[in-house]
PDB file of N, CA and C in Angstrom:
ATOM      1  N   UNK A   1       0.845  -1.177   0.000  1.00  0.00           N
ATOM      2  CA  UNK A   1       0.000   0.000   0.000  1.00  0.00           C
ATOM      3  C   UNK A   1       0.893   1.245   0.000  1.00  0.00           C
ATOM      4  N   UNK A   2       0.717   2.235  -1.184  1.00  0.00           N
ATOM      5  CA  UNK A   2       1.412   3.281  -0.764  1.00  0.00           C
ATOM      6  C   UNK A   2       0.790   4.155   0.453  1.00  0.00           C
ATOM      7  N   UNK A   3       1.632   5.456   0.484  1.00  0.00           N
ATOM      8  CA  UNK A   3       1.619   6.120   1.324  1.00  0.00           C
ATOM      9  C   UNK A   3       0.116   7.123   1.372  1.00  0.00           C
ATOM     10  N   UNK A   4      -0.777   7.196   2.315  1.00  0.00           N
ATOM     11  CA  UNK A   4      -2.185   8.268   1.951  1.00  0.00           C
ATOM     12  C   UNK A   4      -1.515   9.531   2.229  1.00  0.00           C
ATOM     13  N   UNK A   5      -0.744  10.047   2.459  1.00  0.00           N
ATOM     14  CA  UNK A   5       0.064  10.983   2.447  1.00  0.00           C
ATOM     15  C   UNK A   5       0.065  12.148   1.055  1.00  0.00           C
ATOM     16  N   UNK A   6       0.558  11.082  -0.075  1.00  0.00           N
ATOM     17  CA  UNK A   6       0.443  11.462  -1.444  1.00  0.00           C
ATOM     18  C   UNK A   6      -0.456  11.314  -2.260  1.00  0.00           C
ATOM     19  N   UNK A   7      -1.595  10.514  -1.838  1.00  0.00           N
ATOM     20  CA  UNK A   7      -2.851  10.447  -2.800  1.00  0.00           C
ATOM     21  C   UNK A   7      -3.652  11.237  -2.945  1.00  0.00           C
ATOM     22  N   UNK A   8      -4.155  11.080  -4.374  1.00  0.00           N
ATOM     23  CA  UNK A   8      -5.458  11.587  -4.714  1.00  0.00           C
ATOM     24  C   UNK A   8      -6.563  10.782  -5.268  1.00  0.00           C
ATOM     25  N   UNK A   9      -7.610  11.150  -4.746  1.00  0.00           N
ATOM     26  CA  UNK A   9      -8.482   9.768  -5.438  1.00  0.00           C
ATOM     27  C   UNK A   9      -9.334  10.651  -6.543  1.00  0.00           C
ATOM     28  N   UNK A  10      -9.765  10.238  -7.606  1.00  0.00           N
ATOM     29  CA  UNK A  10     -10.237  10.633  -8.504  1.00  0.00           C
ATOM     30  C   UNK A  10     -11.807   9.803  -8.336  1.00  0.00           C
ATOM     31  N   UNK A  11     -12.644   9.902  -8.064  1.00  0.00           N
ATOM     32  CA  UNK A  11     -13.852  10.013  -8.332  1.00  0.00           C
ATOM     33  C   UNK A  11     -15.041   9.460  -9.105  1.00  0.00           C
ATOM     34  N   UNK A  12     -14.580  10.607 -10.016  1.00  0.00           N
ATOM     35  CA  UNK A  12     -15.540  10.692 -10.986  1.00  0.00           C
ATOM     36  C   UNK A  12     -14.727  11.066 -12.287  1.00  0.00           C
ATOM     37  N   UNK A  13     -14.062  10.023 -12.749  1.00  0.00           N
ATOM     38  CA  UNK A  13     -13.036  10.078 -13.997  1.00  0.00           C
ATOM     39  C   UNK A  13     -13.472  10.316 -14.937  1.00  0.00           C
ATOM     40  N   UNK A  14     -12.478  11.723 -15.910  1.00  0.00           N
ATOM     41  CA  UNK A  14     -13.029  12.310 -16.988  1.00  0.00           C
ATOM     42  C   UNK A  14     -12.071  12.139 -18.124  1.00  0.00           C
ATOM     43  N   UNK A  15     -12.371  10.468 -18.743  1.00  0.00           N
ATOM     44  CA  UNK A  15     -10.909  10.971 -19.765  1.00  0.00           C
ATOM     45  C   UNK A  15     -10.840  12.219 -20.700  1.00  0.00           C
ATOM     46  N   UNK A  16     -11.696  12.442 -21.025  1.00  0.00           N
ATOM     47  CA  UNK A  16     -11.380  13.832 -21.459  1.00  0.00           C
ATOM     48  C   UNK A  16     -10.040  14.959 -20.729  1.00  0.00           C
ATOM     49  N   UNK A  17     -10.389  14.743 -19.843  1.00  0.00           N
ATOM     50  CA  UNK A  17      -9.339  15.490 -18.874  1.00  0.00           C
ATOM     51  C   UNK A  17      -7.906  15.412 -19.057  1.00  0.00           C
ATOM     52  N   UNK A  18      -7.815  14.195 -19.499  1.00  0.00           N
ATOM     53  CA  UNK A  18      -6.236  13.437 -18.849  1.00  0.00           C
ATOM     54  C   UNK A  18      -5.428  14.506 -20.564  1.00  0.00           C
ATOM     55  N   UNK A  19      -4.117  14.497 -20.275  1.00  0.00           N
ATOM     56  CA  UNK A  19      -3.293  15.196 -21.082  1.00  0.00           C
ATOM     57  C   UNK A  19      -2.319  15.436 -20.567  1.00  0.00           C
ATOM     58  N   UNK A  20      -1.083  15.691 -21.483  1.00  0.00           N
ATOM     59  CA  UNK A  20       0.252  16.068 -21.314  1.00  0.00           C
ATOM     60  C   UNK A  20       0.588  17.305 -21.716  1.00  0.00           C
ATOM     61  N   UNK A  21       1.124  18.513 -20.978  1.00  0.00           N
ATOM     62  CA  UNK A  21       1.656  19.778 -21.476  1.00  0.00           C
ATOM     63  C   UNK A  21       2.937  20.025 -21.160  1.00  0.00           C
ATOM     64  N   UNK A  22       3.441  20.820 -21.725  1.00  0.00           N
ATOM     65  CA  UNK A  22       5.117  21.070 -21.257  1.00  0.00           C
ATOM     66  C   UNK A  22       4.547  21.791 -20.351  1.00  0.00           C
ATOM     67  N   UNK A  23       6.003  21.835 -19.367  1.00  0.00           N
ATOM     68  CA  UNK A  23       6.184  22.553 -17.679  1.00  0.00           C
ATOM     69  C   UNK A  23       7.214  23.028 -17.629  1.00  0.00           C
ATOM     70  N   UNK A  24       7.276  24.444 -18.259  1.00  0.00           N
ATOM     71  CA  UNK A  24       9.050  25.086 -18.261  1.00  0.00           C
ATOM     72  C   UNK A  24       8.771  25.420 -17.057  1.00  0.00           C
ATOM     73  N   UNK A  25       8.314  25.423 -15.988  1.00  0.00           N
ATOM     74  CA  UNK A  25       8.424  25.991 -14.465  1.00  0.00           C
ATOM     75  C   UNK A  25       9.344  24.434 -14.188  1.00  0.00           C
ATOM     76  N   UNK A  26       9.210  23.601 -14.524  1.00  0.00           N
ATOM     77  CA  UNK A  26      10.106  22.629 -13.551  1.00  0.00           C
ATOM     78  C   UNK A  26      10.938  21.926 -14.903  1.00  0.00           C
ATOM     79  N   UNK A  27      10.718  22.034 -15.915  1.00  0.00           N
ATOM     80  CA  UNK A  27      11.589  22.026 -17.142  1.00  0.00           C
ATOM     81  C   UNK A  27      11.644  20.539 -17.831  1.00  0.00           C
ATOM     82  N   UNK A  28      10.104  20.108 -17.941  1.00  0.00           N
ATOM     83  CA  UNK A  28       9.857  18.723 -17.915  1.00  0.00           C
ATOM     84  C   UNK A  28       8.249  18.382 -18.430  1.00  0.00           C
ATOM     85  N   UNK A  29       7.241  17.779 -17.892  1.00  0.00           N
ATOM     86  CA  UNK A  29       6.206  17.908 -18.288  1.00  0.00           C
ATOM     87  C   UNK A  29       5.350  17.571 -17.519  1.00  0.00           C
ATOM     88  N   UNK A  30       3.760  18.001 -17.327  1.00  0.00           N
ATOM     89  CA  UNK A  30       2.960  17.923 -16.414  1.00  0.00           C
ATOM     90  C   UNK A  30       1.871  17.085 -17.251  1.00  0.00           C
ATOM     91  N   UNK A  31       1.577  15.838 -16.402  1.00  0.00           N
ATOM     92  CA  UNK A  31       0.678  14.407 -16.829  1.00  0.00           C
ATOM     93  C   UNK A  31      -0.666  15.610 -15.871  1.00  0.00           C
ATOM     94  N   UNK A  32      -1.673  16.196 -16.445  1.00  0.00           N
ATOM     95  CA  UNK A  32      -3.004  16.250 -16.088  1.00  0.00           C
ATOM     96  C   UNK A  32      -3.853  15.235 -16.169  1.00  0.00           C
ATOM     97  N   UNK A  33      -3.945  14.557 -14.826  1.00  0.00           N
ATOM     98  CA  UNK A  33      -4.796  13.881 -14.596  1.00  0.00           C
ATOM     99  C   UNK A  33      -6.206  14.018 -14.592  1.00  0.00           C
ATOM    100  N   UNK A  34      -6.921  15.265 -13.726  1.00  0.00           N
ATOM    101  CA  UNK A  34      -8.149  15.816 -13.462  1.00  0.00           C
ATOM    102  C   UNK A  34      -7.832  16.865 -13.131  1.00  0.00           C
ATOM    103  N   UNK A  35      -8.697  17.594 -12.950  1.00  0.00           N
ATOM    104  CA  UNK A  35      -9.008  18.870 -12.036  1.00  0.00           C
ATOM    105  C   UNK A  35      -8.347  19.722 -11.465  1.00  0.00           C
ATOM    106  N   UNK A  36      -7.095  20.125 -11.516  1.00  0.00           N
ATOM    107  CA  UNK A  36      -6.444  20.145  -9.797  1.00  0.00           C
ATOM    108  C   UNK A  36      -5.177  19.273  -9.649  1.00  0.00           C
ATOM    109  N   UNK A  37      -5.510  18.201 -10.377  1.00  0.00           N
ATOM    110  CA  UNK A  37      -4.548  17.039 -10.228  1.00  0.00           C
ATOM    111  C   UNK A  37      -3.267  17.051 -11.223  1.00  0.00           C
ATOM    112  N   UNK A  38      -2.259  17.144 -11.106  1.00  0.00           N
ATOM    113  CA  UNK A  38      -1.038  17.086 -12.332  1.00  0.00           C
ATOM    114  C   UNK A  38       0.178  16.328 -11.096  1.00  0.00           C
ATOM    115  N   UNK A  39       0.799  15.477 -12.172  1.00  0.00           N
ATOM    116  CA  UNK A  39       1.740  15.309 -11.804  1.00  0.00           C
ATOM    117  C   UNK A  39       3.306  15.714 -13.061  1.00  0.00           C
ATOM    118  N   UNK A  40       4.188  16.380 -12.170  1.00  0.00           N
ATOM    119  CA  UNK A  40       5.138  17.399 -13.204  1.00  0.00           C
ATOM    120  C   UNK A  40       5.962  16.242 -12.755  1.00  0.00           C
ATOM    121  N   UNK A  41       7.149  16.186 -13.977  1.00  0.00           N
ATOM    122  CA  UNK A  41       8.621  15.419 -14.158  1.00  0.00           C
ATOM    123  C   UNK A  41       9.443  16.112 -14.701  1.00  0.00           C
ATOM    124  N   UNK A  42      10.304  15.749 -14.300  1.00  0.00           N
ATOM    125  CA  UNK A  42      11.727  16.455 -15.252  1.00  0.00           C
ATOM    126  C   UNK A  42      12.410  15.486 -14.577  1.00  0.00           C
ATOM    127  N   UNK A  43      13.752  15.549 -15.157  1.00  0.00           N
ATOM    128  CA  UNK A  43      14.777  15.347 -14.857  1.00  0.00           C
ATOM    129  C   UNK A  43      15.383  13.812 -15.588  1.00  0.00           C
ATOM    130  N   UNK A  44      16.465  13.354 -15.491  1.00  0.00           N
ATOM    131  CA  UNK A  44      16.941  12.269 -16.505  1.00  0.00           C
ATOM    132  C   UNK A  44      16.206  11.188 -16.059  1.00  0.00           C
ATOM    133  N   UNK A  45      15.311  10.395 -15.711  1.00  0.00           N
ATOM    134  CA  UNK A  45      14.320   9.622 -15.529  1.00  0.00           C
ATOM    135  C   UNK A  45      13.329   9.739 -15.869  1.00  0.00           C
ATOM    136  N   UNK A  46      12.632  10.840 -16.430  1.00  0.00           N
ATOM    137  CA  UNK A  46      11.101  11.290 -16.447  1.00  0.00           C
ATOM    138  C   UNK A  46      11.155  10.386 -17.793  1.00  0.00           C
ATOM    139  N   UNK A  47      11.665  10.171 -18.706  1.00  0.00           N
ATOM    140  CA  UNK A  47      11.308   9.066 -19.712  1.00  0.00           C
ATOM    141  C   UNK A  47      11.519   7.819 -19.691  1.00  0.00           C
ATOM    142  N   UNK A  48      11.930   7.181 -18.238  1.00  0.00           N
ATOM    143  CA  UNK A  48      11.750   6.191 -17.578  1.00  0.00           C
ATOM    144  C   UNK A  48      10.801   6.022 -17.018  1.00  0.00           C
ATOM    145  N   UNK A  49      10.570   6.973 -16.067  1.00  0.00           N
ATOM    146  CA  UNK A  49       9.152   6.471 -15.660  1.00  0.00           C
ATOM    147  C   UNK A  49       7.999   6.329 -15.823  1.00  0.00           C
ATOM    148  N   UNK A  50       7.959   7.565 -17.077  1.00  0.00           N
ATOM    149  CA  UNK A  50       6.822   7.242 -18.165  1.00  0.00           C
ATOM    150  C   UNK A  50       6.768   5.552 -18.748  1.00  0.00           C
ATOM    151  N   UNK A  51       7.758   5.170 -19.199  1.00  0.00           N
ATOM    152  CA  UNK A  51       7.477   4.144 -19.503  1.00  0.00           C
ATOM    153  C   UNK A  51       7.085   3.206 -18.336  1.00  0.00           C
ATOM    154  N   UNK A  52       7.636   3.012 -17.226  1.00  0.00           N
ATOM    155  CA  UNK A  52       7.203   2.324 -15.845  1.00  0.00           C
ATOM    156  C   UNK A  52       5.373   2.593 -15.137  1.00  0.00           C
ATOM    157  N   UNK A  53       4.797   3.686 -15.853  1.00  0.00           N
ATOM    158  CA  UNK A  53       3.591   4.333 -15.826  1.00  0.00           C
ATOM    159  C   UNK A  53       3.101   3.718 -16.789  1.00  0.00           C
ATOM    160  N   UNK A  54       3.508   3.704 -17.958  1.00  0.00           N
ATOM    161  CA  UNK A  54       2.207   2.900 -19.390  1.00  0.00           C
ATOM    162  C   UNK A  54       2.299   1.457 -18.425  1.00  0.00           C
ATOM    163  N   UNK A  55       3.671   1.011 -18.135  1.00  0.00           N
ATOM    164  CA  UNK A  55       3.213  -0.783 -17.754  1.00  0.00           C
ATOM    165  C   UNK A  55       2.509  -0.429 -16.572  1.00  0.00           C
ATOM    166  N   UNK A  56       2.567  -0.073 -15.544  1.00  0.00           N
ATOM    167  CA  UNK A  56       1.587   0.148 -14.647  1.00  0.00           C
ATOM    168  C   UNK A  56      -0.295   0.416 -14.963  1.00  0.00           C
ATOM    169  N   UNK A  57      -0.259   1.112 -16.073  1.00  0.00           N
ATOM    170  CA  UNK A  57      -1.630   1.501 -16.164  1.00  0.00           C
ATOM    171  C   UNK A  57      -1.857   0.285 -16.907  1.00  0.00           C
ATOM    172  N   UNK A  58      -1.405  -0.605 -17.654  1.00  0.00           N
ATOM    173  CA  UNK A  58      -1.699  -2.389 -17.975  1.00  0.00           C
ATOM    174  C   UNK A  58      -2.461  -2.729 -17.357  1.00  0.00           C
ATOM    175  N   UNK A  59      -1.595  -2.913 -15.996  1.00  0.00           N
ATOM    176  CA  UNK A  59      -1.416  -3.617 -15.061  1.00  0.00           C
ATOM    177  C   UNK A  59      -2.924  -3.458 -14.344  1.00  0.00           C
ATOM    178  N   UNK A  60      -3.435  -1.978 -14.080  1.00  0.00           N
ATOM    179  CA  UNK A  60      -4.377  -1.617 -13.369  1.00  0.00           C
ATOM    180  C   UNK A  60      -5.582  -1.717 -14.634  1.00  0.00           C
ATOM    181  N   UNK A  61      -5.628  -1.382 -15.602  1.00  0.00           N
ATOM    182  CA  UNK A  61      -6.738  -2.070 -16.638  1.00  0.00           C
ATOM    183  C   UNK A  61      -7.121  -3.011 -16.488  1.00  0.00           C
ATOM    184  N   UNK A  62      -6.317  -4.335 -16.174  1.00  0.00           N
ATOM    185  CA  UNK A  62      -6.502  -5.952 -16.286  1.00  0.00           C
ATOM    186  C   UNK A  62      -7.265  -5.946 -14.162  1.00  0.00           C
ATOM    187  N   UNK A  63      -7.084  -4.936 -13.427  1.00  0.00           N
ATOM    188  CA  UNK A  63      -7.276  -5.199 -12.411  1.00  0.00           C
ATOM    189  C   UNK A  63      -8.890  -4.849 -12.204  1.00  0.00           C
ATOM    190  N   UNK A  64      -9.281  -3.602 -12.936  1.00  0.00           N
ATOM    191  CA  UNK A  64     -10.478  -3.098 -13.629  1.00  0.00           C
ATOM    192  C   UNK A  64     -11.350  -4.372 -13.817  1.00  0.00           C
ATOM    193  N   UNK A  65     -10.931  -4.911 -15.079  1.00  0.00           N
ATOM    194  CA  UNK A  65     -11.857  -4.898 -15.585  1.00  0.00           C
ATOM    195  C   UNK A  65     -11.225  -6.907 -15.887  1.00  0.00           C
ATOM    196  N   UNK A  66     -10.826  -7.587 -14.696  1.00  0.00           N
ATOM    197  CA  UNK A  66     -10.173  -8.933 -14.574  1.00  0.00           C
ATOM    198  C   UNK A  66     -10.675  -9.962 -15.558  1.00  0.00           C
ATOM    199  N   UNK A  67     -11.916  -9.889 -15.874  1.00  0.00           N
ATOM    200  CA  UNK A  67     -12.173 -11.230 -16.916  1.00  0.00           C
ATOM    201  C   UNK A  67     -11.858 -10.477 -18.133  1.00  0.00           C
ATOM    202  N   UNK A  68     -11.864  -9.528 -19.021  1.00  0.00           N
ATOM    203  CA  UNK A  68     -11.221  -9.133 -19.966  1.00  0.00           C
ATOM    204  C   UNK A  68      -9.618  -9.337 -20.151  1.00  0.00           C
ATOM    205  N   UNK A  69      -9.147  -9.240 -19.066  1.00  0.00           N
ATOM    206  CA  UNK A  69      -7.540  -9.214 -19.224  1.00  0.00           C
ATOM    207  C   UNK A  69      -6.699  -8.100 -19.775  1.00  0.00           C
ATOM    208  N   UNK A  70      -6.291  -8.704 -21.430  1.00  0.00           N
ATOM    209  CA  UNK A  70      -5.290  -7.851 -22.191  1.00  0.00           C
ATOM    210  C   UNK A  70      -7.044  -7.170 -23.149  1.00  0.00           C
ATOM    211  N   UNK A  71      -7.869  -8.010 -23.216  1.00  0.00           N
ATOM    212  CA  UNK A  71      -8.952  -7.621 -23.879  1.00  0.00           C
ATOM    213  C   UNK A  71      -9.859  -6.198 -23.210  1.00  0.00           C
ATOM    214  N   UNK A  72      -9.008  -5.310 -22.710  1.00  0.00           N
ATOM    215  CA  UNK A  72      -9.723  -4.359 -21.735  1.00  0.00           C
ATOM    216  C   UNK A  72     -10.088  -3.192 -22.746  1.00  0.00           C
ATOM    217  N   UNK A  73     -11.346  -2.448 -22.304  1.00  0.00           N
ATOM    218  CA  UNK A  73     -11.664  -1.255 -23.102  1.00  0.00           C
ATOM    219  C   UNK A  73     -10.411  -0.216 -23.047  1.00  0.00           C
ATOM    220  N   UNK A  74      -9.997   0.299 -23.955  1.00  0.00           N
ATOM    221  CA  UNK A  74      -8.873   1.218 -24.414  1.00  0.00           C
ATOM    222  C   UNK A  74      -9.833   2.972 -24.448  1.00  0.00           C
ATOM    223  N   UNK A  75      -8.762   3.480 -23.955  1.00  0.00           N
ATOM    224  CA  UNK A  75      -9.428   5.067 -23.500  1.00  0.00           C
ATOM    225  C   UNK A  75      -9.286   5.598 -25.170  1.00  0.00           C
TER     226      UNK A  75
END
Protein backbone atom coordinates (compact mmCIF):
# COMPACT_ATOMS: atom_id res chain seq x y z
CA UNK A 1 0.00 0.00 0.00
CA UNK A 2 1.41 3.28 -0.76
CA UNK A 3 1.62 6.12 1.32
CA UNK A 4 -2.18 8.27 1.95
CA UNK A 5 0.06 10.98 2.45
CA UNK A 6 0.44 11.46 -1.44
CA UNK A 7 -2.85 10.45 -2.80
CA UNK A 8 -5.46 11.59 -4.71
CA UNK A 9 -8.48 9.77 -5.44
CA UNK A 10 -10.24 10.63 -8.50
CA UNK A 11 -13.85 10.01 -8.33
CA UNK A 12 -15.54 10.69 -10.99
CA UNK A 13 -13.04 10.08 -14.00
CA UNK A 14 -13.03 12.31 -16.99
CA UNK A 15 -10.91 10.97 -19.77
CA UNK A 16 -11.38 13.83 -21.46
CA UNK A 17 -9.34 15.49 -18.87
CA UNK A 18 -6.24 13.44 -18.85
CA UNK A 19 -3.29 15.20 -21.08
CA UNK A 20 0.25 16.07 -21.31
CA UNK A 21 1.66 19.78 -21.48
CA UNK A 22 5.12 21.07 -21.26
CA UNK A 23 6.18 22.55 -17.68
CA UNK A 24 9.05 25.09 -18.26
CA UNK A 25 8.42 25.99 -14.47
CA UNK A 26 10.11 22.63 -13.55
CA UNK A 27 11.59 22.03 -17.14
CA UNK A 28 9.86 18.72 -17.92
CA UNK A 29 6.21 17.91 -18.29
CA UNK A 30 2.96 17.92 -16.41
CA UNK A 31 0.68 14.41 -16.83
CA UNK A 32 -3.00 16.25 -16.09
CA UNK A 33 -4.80 13.88 -14.60
CA UNK A 34 -8.15 15.82 -13.46
CA UNK A 35 -9.01 18.87 -12.04
CA UNK A 36 -6.44 20.14 -9.80
CA UNK A 37 -4.55 17.04 -10.23
CA UNK A 38 -1.04 17.09 -12.33
CA UNK A 39 1.74 15.31 -11.80
CA UNK A 40 5.14 17.40 -13.20
CA UNK A 41 8.62 15.42 -14.16
CA UNK A 42 11.73 16.46 -15.25
CA UNK A 43 14.78 15.35 -14.86
CA UNK A 44 16.94 12.27 -16.51
CA UNK A 45 14.32 9.62 -15.53
CA UNK A 46 11.10 11.29 -16.45
CA UNK A 47 11.31 9.07 -19.71
CA UNK A 48 11.75 6.19 -17.58
CA UNK A 49 9.15 6.47 -15.66
CA UNK A 50 6.82 7.24 -18.16
CA UNK A 51 7.48 4.14 -19.50
CA UNK A 52 7.20 2.32 -15.85
CA UNK A 53 3.59 4.33 -15.83
CA UNK A 54 2.21 2.90 -19.39
CA UNK A 55 3.21 -0.78 -17.75
CA UNK A 56 1.59 0.15 -14.65
CA UNK A 57 -1.63 1.50 -16.16
CA UNK A 58 -1.70 -2.39 -17.97
CA UNK A 59 -1.42 -3.62 -15.06
CA UNK A 60 -4.38 -1.62 -13.37
CA UNK A 61 -6.74 -2.07 -16.64
CA UNK A 62 -6.50 -5.95 -16.29
CA UNK A 63 -7.28 -5.20 -12.41
CA UNK A 64 -10.48 -3.10 -13.63
CA UNK A 65 -11.86 -4.90 -15.59
CA UNK A 66 -10.17 -8.93 -14.57
CA UNK A 67 -12.17 -11.23 -16.92
CA UNK A 68 -11.22 -9.13 -19.97
CA UNK A 69 -7.54 -9.21 -19.22
CA UNK A 70 -5.29 -7.85 -22.19
CA UNK A 71 -8.95 -7.62 -23.88
CA UNK A 72 -9.72 -4.36 -21.74
CA UNK A 73 -11.66 -1.26 -23.10
CA UNK A 74 -8.87 1.22 -24.41
CA UNK A 75 -9.43 5.07 -23.50
Amino acid sequence: MTSAHNRAVIRAPRPDAVRAERAPEVGGVALVLAPEIEVLLSGPDAAAYLTRLAAAIATARGMLHPAQGDRAPRP
